[in-house]
PDB file of N, CA and C in Angstrom:
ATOM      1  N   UNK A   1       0.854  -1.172   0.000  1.00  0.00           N
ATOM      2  CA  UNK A   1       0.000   0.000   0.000  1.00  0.00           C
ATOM      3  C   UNK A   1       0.901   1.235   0.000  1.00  0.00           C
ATOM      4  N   UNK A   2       0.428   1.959  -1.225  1.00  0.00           N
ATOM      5  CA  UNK A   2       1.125   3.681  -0.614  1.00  0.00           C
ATOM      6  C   UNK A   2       1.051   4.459  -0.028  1.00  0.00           C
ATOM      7  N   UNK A   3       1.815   5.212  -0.061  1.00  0.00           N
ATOM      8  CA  UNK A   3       1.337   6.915   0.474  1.00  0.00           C
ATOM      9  C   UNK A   3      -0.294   7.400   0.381  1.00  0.00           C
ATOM     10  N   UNK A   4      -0.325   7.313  -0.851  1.00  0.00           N
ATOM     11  CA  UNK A   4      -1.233   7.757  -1.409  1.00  0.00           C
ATOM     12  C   UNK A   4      -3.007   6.712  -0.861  1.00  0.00           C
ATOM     13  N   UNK A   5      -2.488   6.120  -0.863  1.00  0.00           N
ATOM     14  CA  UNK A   5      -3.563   4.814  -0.732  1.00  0.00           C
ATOM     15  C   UNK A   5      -3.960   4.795   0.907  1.00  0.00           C
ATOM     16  N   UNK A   6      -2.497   5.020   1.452  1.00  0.00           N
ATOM     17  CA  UNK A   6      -2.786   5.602   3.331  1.00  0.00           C
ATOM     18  C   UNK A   6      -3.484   6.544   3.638  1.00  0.00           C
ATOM     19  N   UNK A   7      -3.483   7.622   2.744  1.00  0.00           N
ATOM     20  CA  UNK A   7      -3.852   9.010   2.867  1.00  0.00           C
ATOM     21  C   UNK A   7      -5.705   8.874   2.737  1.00  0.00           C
ATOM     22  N   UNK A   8      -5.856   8.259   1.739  1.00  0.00           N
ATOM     23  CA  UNK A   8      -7.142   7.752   0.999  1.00  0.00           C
ATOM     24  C   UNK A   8      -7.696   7.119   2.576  1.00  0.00           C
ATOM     25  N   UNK A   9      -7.270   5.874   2.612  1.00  0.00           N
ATOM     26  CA  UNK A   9      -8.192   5.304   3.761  1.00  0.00           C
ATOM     27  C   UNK A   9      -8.148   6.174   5.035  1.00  0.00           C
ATOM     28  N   UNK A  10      -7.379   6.984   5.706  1.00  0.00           N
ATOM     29  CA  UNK A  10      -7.584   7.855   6.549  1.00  0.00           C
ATOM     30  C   UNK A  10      -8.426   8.792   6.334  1.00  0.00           C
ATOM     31  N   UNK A  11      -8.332   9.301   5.509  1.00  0.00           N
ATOM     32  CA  UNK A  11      -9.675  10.663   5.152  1.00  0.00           C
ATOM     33  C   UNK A  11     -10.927   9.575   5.626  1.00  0.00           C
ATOM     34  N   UNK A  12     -11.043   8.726   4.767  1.00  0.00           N
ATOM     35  CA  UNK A  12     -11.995   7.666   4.488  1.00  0.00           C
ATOM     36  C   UNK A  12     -13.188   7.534   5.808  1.00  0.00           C
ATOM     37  N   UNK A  13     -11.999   7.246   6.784  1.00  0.00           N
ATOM     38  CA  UNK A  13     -12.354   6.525   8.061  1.00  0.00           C
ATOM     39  C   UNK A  13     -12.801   7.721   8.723  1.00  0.00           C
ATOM     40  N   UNK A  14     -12.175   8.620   8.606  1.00  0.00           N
ATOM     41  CA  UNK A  14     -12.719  10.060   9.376  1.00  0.00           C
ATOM     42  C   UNK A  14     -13.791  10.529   9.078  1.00  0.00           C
ATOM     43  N   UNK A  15     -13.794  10.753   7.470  1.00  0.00           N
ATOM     44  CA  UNK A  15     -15.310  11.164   7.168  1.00  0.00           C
ATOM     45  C   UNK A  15     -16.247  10.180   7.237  1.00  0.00           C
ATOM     46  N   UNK A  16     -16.146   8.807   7.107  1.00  0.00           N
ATOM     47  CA  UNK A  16     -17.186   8.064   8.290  1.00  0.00           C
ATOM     48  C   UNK A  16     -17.574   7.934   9.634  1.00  0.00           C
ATOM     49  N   UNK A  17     -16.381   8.455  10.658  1.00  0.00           N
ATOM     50  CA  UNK A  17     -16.962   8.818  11.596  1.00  0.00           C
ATOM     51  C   UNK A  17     -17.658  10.207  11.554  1.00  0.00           C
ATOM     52  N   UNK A  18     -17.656  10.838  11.101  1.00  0.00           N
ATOM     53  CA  UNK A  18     -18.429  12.480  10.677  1.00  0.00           C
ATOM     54  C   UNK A  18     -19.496  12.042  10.364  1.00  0.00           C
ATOM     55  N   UNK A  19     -19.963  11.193   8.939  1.00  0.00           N
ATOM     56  CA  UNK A  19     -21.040  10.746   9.009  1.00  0.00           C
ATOM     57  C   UNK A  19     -22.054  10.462   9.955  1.00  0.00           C
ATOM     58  N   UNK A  20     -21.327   9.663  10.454  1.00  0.00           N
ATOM     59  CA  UNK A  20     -22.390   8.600  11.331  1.00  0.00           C
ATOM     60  C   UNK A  20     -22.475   9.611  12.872  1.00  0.00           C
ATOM     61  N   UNK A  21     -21.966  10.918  12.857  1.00  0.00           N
ATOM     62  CA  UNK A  21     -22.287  12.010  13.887  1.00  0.00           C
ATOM     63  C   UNK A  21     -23.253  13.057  13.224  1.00  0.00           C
ATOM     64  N   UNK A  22     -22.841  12.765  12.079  1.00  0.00           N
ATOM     65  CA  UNK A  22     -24.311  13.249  11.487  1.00  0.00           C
ATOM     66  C   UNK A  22     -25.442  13.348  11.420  1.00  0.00           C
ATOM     67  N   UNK A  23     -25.615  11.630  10.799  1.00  0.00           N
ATOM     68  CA  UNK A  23     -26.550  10.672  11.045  1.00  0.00           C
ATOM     69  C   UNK A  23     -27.537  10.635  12.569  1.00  0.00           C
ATOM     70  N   UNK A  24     -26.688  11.153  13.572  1.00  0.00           N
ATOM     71  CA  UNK A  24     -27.315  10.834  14.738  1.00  0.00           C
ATOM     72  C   UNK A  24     -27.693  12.066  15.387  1.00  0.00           C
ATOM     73  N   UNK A  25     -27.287  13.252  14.523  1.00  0.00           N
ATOM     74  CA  UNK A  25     -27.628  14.838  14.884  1.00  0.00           C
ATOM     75  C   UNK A  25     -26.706  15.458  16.127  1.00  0.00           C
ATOM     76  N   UNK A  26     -25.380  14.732  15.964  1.00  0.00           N
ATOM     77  CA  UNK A  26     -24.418  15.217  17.195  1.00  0.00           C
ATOM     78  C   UNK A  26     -23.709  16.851  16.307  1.00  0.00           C
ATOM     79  N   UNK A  27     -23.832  16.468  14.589  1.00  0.00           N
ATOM     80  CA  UNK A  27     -23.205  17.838  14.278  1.00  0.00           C
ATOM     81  C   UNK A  27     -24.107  18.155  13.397  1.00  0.00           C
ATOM     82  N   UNK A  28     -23.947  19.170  12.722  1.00  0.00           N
ATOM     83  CA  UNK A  28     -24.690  19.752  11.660  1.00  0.00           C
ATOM     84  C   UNK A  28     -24.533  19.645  10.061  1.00  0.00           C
ATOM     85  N   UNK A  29     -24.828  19.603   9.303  1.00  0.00           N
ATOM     86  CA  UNK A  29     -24.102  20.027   7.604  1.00  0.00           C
ATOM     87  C   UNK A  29     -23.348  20.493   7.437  1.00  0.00           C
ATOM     88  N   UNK A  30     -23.397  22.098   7.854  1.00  0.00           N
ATOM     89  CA  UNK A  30     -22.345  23.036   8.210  1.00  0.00           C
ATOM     90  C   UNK A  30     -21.019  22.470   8.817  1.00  0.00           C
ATOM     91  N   UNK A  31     -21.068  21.652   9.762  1.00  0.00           N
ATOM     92  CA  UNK A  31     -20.182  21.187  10.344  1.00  0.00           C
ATOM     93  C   UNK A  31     -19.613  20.004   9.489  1.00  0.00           C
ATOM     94  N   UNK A  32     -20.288  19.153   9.133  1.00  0.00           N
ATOM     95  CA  UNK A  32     -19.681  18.321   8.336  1.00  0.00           C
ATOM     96  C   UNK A  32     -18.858  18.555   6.956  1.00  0.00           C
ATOM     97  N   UNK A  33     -19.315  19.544   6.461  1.00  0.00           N
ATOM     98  CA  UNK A  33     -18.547  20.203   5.366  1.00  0.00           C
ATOM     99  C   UNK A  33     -17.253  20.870   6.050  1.00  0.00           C
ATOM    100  N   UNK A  34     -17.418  21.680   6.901  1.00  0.00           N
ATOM    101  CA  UNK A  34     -15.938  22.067   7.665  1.00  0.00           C
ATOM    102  C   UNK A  34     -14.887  20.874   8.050  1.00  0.00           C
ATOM    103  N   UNK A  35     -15.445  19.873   8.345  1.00  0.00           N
ATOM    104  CA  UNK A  35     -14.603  18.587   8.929  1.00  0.00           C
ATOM    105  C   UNK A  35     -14.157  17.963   7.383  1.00  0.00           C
ATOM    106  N   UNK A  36     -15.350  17.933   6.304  1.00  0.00           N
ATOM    107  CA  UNK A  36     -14.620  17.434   5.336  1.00  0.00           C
ATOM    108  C   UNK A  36     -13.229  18.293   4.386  1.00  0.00           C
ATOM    109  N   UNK A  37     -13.757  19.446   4.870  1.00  0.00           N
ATOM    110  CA  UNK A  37     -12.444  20.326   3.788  1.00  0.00           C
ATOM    111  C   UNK A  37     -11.191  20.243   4.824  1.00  0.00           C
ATOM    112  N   UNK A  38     -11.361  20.239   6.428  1.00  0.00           N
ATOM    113  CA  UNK A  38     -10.436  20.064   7.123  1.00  0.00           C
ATOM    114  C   UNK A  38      -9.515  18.877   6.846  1.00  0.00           C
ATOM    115  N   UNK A  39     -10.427  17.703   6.517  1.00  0.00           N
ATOM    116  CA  UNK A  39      -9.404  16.016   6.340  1.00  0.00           C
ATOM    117  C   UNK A  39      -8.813  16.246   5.194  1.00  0.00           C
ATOM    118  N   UNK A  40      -9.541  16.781   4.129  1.00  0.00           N
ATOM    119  CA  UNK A  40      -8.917  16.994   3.161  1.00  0.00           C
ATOM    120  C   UNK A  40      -7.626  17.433   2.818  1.00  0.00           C
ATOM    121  N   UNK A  41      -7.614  18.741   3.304  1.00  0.00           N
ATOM    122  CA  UNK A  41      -6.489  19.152   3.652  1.00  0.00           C
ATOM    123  C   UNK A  41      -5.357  18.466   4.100  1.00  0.00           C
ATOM    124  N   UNK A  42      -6.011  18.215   5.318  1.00  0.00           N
ATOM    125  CA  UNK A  42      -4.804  17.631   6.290  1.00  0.00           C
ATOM    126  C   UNK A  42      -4.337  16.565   5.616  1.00  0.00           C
ATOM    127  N   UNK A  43      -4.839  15.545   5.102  1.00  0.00           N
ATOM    128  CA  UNK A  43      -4.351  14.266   4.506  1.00  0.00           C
ATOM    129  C   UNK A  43      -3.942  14.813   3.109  1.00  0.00           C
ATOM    130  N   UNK A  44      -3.633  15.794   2.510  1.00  0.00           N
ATOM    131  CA  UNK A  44      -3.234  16.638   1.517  1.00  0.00           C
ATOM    132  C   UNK A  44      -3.753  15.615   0.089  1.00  0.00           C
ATOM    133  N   UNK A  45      -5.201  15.594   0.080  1.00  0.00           N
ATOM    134  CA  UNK A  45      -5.849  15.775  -1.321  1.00  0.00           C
ATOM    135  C   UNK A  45      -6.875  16.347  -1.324  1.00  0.00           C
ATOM    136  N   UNK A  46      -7.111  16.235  -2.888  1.00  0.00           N
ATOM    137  CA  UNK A  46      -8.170  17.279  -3.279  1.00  0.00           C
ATOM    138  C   UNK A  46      -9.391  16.554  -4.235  1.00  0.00           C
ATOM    139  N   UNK A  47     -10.790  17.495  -3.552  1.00  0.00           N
ATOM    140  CA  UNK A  47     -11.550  17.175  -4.127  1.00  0.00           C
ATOM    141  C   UNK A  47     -11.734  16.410  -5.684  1.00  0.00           C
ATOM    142  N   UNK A  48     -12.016  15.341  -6.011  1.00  0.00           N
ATOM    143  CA  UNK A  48     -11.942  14.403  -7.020  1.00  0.00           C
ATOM    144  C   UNK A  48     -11.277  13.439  -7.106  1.00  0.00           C
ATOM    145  N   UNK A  49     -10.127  13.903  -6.672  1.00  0.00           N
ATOM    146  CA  UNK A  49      -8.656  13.083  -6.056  1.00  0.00           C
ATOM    147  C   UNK A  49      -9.305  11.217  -5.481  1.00  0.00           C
ATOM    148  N   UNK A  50      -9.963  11.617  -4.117  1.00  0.00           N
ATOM    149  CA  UNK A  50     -10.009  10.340  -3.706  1.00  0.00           C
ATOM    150  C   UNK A  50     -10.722   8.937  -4.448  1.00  0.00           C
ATOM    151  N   UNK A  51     -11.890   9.504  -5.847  1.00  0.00           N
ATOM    152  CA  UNK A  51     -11.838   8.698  -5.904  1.00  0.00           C
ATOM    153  C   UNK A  51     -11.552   7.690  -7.416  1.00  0.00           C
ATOM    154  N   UNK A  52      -9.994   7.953  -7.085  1.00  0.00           N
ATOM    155  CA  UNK A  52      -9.303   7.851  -8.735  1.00  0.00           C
ATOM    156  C   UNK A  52      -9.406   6.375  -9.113  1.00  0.00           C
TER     157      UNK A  52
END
C-alpha cells in the first residue's frame, strides 16, 4: 500500500466517523462540510482526487 492509498483510507475513516455524527444529529451540515475540507487538507488531497 502507498502513500497515497494511506492518505485515501484515513480521510476515508474520518469522514465516516463524521457521518455517522451526522446521522445521529451530534453535528450539523455546516459542520460536516468544515470537517470534510479540514481532512482533506490535512491528509493533503483534493476534491476528485479520492476517488481515482
Amino acid at each position: 500500500m502507498d502513500d497515497y492509498e494511506k492518505r485515501v483510507i484515513a480521510y476515508q475513516l474520518a469522514m465516516s466517523l463524521a457521518r455517522s455524527m451526522l446521522t445521529q444529529g451530534i453535528i450539523s451540515e455546516e459542520e460536516y462540510r468544515k470537517i470534510d475540507t479540514i481532512m482533506t487538507e490535512k491528509h493533503g488531497l483534493f476534491s476528485g482526487t479520492i476517488f481515482r
